[in-house]
C-alpha atoms as a PDB file:
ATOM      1  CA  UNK A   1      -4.214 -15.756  -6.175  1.00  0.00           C
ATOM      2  CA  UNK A   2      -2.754 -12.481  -4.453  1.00  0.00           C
ATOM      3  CA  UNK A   3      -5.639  -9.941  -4.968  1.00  0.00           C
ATOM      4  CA  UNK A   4      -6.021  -6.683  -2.901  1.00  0.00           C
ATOM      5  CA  UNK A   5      -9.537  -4.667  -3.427  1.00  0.00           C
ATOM      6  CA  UNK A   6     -10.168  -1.403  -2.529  1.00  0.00           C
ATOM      7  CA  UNK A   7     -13.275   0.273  -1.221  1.00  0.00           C
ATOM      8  CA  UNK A   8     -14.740   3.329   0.747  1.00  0.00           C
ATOM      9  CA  UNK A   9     -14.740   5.843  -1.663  1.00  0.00           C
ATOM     10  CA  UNK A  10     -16.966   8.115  -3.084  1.00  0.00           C
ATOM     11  CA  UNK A  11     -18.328  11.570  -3.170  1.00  0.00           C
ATOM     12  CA  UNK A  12     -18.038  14.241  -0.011  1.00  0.00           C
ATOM     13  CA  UNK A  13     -17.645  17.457   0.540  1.00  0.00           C
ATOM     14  CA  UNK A  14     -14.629  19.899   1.821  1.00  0.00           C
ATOM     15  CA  UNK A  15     -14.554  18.976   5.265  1.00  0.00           C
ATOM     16  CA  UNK A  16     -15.879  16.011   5.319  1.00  0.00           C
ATOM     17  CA  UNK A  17     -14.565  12.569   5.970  1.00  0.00           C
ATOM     18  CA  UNK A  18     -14.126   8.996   4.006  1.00  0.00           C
ATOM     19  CA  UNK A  19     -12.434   5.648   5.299  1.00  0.00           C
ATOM     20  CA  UNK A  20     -10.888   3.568   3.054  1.00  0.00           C
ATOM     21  CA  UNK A  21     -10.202  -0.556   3.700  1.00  0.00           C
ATOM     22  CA  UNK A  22      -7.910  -2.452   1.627  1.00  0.00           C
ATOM     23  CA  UNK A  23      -8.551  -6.293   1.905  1.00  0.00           C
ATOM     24  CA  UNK A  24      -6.329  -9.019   0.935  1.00  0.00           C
ATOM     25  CA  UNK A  25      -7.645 -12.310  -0.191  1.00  0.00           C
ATOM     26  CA  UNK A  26      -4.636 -15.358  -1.183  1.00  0.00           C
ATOM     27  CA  UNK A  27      -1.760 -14.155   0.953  1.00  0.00           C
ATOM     28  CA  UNK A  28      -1.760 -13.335   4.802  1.00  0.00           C
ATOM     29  CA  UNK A  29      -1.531  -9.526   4.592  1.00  0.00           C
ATOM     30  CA  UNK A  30       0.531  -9.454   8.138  1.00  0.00           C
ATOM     31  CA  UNK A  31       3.544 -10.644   6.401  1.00  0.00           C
ATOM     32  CA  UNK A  32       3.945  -7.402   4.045  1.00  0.00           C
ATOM     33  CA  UNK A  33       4.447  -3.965   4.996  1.00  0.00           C
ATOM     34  CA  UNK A  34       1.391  -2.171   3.473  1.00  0.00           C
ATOM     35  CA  UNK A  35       0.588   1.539   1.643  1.00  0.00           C
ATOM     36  CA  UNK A  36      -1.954   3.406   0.523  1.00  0.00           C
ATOM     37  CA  UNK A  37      -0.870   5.700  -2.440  1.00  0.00           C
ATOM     38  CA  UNK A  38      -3.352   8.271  -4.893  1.00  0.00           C
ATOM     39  CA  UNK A  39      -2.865   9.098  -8.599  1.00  0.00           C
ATOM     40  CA  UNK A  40      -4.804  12.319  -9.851  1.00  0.00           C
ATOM     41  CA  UNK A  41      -5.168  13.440 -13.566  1.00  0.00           C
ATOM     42  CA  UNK A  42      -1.712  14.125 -15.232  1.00  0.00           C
ATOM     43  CA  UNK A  43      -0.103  13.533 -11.727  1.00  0.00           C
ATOM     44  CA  UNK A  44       2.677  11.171 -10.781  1.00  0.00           C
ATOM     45  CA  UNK A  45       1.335   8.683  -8.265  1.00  0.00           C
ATOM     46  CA  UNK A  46       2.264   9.544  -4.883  1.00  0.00           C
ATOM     47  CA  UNK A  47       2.587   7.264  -1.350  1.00  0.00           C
ATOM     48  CA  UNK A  48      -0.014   9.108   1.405  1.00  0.00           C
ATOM     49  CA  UNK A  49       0.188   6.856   3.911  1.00  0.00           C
ATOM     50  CA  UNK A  50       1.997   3.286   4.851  1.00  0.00           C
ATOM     51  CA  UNK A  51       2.802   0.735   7.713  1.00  0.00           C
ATOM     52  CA  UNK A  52       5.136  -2.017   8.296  1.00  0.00           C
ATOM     53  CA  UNK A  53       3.475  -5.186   8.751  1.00  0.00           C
ATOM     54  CA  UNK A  54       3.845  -5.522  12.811  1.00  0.00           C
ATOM     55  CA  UNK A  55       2.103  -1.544  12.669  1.00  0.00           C
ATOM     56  CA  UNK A  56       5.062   0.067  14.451  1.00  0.00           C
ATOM     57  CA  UNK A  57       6.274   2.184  11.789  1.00  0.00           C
ATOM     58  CA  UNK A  58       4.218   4.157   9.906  1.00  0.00           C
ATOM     59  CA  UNK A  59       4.853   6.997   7.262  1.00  0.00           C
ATOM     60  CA  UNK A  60       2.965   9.878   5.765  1.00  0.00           C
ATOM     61  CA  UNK A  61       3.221  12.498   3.280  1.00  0.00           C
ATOM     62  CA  UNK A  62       3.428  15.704   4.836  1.00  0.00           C
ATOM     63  CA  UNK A  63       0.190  17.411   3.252  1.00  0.00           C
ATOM     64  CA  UNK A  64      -1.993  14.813   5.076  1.00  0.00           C
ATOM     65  CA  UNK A  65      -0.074  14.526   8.183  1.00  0.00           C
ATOM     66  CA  UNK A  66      -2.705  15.283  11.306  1.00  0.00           C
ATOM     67  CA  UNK A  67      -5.648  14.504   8.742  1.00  0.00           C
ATOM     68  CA  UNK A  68      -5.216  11.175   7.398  1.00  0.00           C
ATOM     69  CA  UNK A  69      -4.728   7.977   9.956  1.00  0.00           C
ATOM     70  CA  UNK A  70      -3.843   4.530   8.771  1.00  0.00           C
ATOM     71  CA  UNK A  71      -4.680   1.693  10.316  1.00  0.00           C
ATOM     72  CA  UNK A  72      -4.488  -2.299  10.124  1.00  0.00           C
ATOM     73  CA  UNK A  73      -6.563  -5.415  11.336  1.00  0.00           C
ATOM     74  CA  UNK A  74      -4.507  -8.243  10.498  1.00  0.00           C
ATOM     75  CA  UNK A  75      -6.863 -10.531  12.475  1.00  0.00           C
ATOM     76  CA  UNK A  76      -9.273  -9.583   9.431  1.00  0.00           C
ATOM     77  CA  UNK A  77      -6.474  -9.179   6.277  1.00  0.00           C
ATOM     78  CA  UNK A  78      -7.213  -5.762   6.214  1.00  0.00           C
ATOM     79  CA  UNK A  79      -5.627  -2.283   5.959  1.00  0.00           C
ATOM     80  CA  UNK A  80      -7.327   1.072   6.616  1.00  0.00           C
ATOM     81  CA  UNK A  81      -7.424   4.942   5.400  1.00  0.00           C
ATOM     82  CA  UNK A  82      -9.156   7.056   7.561  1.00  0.00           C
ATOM     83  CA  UNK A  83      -9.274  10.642   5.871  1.00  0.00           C
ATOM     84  CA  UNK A  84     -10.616  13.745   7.653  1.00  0.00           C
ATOM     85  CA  UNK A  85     -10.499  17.056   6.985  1.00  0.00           C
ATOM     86  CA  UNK A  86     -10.549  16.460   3.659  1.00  0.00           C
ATOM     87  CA  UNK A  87      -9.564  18.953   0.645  1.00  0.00           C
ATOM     88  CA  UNK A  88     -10.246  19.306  -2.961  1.00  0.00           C
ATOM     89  CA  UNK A  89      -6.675  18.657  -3.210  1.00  0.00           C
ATOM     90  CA  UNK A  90      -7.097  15.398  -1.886  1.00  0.00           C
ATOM     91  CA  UNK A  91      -9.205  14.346  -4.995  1.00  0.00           C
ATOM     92  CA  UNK A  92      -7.393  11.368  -6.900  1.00  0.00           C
ATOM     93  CA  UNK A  93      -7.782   7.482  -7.238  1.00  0.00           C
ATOM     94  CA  UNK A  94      -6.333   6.108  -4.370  1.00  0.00           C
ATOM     95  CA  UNK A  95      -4.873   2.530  -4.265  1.00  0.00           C
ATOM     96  CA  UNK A  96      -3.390   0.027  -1.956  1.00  0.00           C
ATOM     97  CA  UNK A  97      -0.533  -2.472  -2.318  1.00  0.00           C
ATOM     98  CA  UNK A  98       1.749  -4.189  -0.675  1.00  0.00           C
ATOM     99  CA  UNK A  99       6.262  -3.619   0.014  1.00  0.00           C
ATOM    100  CA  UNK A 100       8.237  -6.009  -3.038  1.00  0.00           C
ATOM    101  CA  UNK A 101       9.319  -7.492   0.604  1.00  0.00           C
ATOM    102  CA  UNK A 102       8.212  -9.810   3.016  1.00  0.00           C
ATOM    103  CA  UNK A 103       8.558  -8.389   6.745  1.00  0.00           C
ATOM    104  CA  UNK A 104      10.437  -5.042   5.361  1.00  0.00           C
ATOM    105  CA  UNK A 105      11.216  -3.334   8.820  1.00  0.00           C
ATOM    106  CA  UNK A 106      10.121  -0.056   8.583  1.00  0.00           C
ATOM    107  CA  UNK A 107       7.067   1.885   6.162  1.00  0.00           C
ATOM    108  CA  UNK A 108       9.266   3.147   3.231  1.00  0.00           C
ATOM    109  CA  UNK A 109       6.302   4.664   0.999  1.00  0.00           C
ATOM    110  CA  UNK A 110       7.841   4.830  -2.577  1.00  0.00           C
ATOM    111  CA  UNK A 111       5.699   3.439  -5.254  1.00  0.00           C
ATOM    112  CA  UNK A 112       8.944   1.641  -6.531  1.00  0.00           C
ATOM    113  CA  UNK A 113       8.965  -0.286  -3.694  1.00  0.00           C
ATOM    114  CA  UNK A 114       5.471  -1.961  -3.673  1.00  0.00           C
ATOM    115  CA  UNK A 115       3.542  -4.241  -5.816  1.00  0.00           C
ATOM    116  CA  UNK A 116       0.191  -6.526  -6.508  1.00  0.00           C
ATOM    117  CA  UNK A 117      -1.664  -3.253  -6.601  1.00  0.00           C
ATOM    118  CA  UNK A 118      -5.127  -3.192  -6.083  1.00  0.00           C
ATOM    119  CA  UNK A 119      -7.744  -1.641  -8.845  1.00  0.00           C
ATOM    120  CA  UNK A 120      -8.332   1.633  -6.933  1.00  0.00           C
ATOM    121  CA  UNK A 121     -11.248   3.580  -5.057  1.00  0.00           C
ATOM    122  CA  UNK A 122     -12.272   7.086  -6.522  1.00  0.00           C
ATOM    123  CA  UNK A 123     -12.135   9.984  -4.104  1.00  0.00           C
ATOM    124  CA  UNK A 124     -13.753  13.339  -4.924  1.00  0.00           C
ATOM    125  CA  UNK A 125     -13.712  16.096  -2.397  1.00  0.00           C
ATOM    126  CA  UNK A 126     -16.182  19.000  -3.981  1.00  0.00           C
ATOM    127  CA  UNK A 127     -19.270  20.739  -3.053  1.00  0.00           C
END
């Protein structure tokens, strides 16, 4: 069974810092190109942050560009999120899933484009 969970999240403060790990279980995760993607109240969700599966390519949305760093282990079927700097802005349910495509070259970061979405990890930034 393709499952992806989500973890890391949680409560912190303006400022602060969070990583986030997305682990696969039923598929090889080195295979897919993976993203990490958020969904706040009465938003659209959005892509933050993705990589191809080889970890050459990797695309972010501009607002967390210098502040958010994604990584992947595929030794260990598992993608990353490392957040810093982190705003009140950045508050939202953030997910993980992986490109429609096996071995897509590149990190396009559409949500159109990726599937077996995980359940999500809450992320509050607020004093």
């Amino acid at each position: 069974q393709v499952r992806l969970v989500e973890s890391g999240g949680g409560l912190v403060q303006p400022g602060g810092s969070v990583r986030l790990s997305c682990a696969a279980s039923g598929f090889k995760l080195d295979a897919y190109a993976v993203g990490w993607f958020r969904q706040a109240p009465g938003k659209k969700r959005e892509g933050v942050a993705c990589i191809s599966s080889t970890g050459g390519d990797i695309t972010y949305k501009d607002s967390v560009k210098g502040r958010f760093t994604i990584s992947r282990d595929n030794a260990n079927n598992t993608v990353y999120l490392q957040m810093n700097s982190l705003k009140p802005e950045d508050t939202a349910n953030y997910y993980c899933a992986i490109d429609y495509v096996m071995f897509w070259k590149g990190a396009r970061c559409g949500p159109n484009d990726y599937s077996a979405w995980g359940q999500g990890t809450q992320v509050t930034v607020s004093w």
